[in-house]
Protein backbone atom coordinates (compact mmCIF):
# COMPACT_ATOMS: atom_id res chain seq x y z
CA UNK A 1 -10.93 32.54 -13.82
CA UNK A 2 -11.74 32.00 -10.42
CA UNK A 3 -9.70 31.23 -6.87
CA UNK A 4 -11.14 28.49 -5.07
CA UNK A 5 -10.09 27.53 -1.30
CA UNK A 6 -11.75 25.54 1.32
CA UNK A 7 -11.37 28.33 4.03
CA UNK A 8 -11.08 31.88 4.45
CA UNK A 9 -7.72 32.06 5.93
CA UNK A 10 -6.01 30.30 2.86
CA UNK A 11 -7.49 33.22 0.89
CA UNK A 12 -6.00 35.64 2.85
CA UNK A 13 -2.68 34.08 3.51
CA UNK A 14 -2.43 33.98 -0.12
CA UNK A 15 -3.33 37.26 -0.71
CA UNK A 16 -6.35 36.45 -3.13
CA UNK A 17 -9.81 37.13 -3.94
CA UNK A 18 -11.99 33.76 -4.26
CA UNK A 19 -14.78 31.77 -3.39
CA UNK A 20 -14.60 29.41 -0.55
CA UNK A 21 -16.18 26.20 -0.59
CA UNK A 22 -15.48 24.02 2.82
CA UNK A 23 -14.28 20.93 2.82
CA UNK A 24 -17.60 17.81 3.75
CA UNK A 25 -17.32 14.32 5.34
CA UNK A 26 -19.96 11.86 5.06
CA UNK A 27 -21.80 12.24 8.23
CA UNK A 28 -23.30 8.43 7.06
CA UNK A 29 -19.73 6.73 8.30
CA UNK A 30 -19.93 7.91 11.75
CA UNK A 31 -22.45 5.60 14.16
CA UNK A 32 -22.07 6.91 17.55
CA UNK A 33 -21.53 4.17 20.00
CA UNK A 34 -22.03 4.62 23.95
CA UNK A 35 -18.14 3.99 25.34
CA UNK A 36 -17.21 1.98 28.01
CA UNK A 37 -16.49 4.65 30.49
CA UNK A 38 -12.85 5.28 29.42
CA UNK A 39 -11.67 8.81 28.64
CA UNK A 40 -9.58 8.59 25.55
CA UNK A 41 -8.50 10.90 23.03
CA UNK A 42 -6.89 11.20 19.84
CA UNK A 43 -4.92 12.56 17.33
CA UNK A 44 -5.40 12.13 13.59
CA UNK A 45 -2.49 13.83 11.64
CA UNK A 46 0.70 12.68 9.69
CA UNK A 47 3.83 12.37 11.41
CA UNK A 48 5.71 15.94 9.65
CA UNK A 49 6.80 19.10 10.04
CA UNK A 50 3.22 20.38 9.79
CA UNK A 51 1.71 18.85 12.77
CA UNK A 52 2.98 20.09 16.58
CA UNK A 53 3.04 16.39 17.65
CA UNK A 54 5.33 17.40 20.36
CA UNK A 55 2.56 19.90 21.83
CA UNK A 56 -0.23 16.88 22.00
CA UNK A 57 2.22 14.66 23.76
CA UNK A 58 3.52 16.54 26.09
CA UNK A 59 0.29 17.63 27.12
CA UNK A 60 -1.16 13.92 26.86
CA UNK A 61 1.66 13.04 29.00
CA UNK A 62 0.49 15.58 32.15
CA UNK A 63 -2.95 14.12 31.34
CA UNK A 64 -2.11 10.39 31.60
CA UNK A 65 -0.15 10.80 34.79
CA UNK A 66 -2.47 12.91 36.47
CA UNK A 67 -4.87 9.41 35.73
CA UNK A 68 -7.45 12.37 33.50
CA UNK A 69 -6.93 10.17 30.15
CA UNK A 70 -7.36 6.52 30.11
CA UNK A 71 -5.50 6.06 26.66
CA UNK A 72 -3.84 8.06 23.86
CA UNK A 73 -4.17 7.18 20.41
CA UNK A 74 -2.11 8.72 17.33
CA UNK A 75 -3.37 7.73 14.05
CA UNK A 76 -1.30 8.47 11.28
CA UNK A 77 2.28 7.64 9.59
CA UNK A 78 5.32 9.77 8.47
CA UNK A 79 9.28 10.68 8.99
CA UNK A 80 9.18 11.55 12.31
CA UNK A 81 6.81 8.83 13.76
CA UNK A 82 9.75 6.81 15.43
CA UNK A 83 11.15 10.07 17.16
CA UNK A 84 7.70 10.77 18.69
CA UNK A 85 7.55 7.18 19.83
CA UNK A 86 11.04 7.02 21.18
CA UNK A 87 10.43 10.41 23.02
CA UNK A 88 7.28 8.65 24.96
CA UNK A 89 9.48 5.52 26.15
CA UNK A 90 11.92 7.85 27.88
CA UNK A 91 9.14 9.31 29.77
CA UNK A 92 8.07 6.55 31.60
CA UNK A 93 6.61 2.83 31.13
CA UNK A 94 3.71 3.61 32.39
CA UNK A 95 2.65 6.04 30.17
CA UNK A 96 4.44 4.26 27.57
CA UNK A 97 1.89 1.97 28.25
CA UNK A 98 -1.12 4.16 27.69
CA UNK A 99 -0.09 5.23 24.36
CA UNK A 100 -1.46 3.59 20.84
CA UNK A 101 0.57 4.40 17.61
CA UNK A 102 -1.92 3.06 15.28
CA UNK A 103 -0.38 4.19 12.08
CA UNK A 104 -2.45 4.64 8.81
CA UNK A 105 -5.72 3.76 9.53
CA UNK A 106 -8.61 3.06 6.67
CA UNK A 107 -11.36 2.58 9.56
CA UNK A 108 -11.02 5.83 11.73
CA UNK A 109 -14.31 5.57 12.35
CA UNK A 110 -14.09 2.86 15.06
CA UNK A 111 -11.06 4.33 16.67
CA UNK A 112 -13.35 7.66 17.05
CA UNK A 113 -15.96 5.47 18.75
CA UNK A 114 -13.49 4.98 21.39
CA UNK A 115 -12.63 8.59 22.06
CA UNK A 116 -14.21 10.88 24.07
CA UNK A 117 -12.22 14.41 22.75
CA UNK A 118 -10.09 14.34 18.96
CA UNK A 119 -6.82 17.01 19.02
CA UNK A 120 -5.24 18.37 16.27
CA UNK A 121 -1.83 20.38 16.68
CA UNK A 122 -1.35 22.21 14.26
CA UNK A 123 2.51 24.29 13.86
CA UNK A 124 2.48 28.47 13.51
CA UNK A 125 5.03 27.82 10.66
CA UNK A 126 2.88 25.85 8.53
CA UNK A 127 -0.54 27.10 9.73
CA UNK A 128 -4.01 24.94 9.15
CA UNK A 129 -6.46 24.93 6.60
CA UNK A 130 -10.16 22.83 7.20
CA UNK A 131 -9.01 19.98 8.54
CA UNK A 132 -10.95 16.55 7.88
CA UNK A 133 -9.88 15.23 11.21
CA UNK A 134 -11.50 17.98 12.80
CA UNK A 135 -14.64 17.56 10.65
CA UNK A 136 -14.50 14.24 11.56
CA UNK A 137 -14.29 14.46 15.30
CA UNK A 138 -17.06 16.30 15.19
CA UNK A 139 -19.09 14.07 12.74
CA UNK A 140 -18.33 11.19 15.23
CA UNK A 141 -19.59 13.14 18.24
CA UNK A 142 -16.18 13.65 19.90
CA UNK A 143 -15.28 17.20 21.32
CA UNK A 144 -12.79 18.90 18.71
CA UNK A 145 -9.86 20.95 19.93
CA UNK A 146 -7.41 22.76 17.97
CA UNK A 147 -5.16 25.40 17.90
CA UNK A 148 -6.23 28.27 16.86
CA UNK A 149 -4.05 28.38 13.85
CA UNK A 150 -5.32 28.99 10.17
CA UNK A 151 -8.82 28.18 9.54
CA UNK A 152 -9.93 26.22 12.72
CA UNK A 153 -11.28 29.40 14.09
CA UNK A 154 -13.89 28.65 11.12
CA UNK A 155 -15.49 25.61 11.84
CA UNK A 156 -14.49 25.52 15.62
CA UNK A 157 -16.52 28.33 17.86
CA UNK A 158 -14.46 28.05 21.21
CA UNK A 159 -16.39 26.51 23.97
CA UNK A 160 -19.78 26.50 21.73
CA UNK A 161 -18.87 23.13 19.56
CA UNK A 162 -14.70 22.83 20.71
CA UNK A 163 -12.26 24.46 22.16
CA UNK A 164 -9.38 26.69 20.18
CA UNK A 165 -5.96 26.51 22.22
CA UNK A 166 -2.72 28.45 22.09
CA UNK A 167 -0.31 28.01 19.69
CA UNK A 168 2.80 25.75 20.89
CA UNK A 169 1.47 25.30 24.29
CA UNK A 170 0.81 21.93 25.85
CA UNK A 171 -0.17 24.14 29.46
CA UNK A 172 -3.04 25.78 27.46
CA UNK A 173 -4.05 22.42 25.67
C-alpha cells in the first residue's frame, strides 16, 4: 500500500509517490584514529558497470604523480576489477606502486582509519541512490566526495560536509 525508498531521487526517477526512509550505519564501528601523516584516499564500490572506476583513477593518477596522494586504495570485487588493474600498470610503476586493490573487505573500518578523503564515482547511466560508502566515510570522519548523481546531493551539502563533483570528469574530481 505504500512506496518505500531510501532517497528522494529514486522516488522521482521512478515516477512514484512514497515515503523515504534513509539508509543508517552504525556510527559504534567507526573509532577515529589520528593517521600517520599520509594523505590517502579511497574508493569503496564493486567493480561494474555502475561505478565510474575509470573517473577515480584517472583522477587518482594526476593526484599520485603530482606527489598530492600518498596511496590509493579500491575496496571492492567484480567483472571488471582486472581491467582497472591492468589499466594502472600501463601507466607507470610508480604509480602502480601507490595503488592497493584490496578486494572484498569485511573490516572497512580500519582501511577508513587510514584515509584522509573516501570517493565514490558513480556512472550518469546507472545513477546513485544513498550510498553506505558514503555514509560511511563520513561516519569514519573522512571527507566524502561524490558525484553529484542520484541522491548524493541528499546527504552530501557541497563544501559544508563533502564535496559533489561533475559527472564523468576526473579534471573536476
Amino acid at each position: 500500500d505504500l512506496v518505500i525508498a531510501n532517497s528522494k531521487a529514486g522516488l522521482e526517477s521512478y515516477n512514484v509517490k512514497g515515503e523515504v526512509i534513509y539508509n543508517a550505519v552504525n556510527t559504534e564501528r567507526f573509532n577515529y584514529i589520528e593517521q600517520n601523516g599520509e594523505f590517502n584516499i579511497i574508493k569503496v564500490a564493486n567493480f561494474t558497470d555502475y561505478k565510474n572506476h575509470k573517473m577515480f583513477i584517472d583522477a587518482a593518477v594526476k593526484l599520485v604523480d603530482n606527489k598530492i596522494v600518498d596511496k590509493v586504495f579500491l575496496a571492492g570485487d567484480g567483472i571488471y576489477k582486472d581491467k582497472y588493474l591492468k589499466y594502472i600498470q600501463e601507466k607507470s610503476k610508480f604509480v602502480f606502486s601507490k595503488f592497493n586493490f584490496l578486494g572484498s573487505v569485511s573490516n572497512i573500518e580500519t582501511v577508513l582509519n587510514k584515509c584522509k578523503v573516501g570517493i565514490l564515482c558513480s556512472t550518469i547511466q546507472y545513477s546513485e541512490g544513498i550510498s553506505n560508502s558514503v555514509l560511511e566515510y563520513m561516519a569514519a570522519g573522512l571527507v566524502p566526495v561524490a558525484t553529484n548523481i542520484g541522491a548524493s546531493s541528499e546527504i552530501i551539502e557541497n563544501t559544508k560536509n563533502g564535496y559533489l563533483v561533475k559527472a564523468d570528469s576526473a579534471d573536476d574530481l
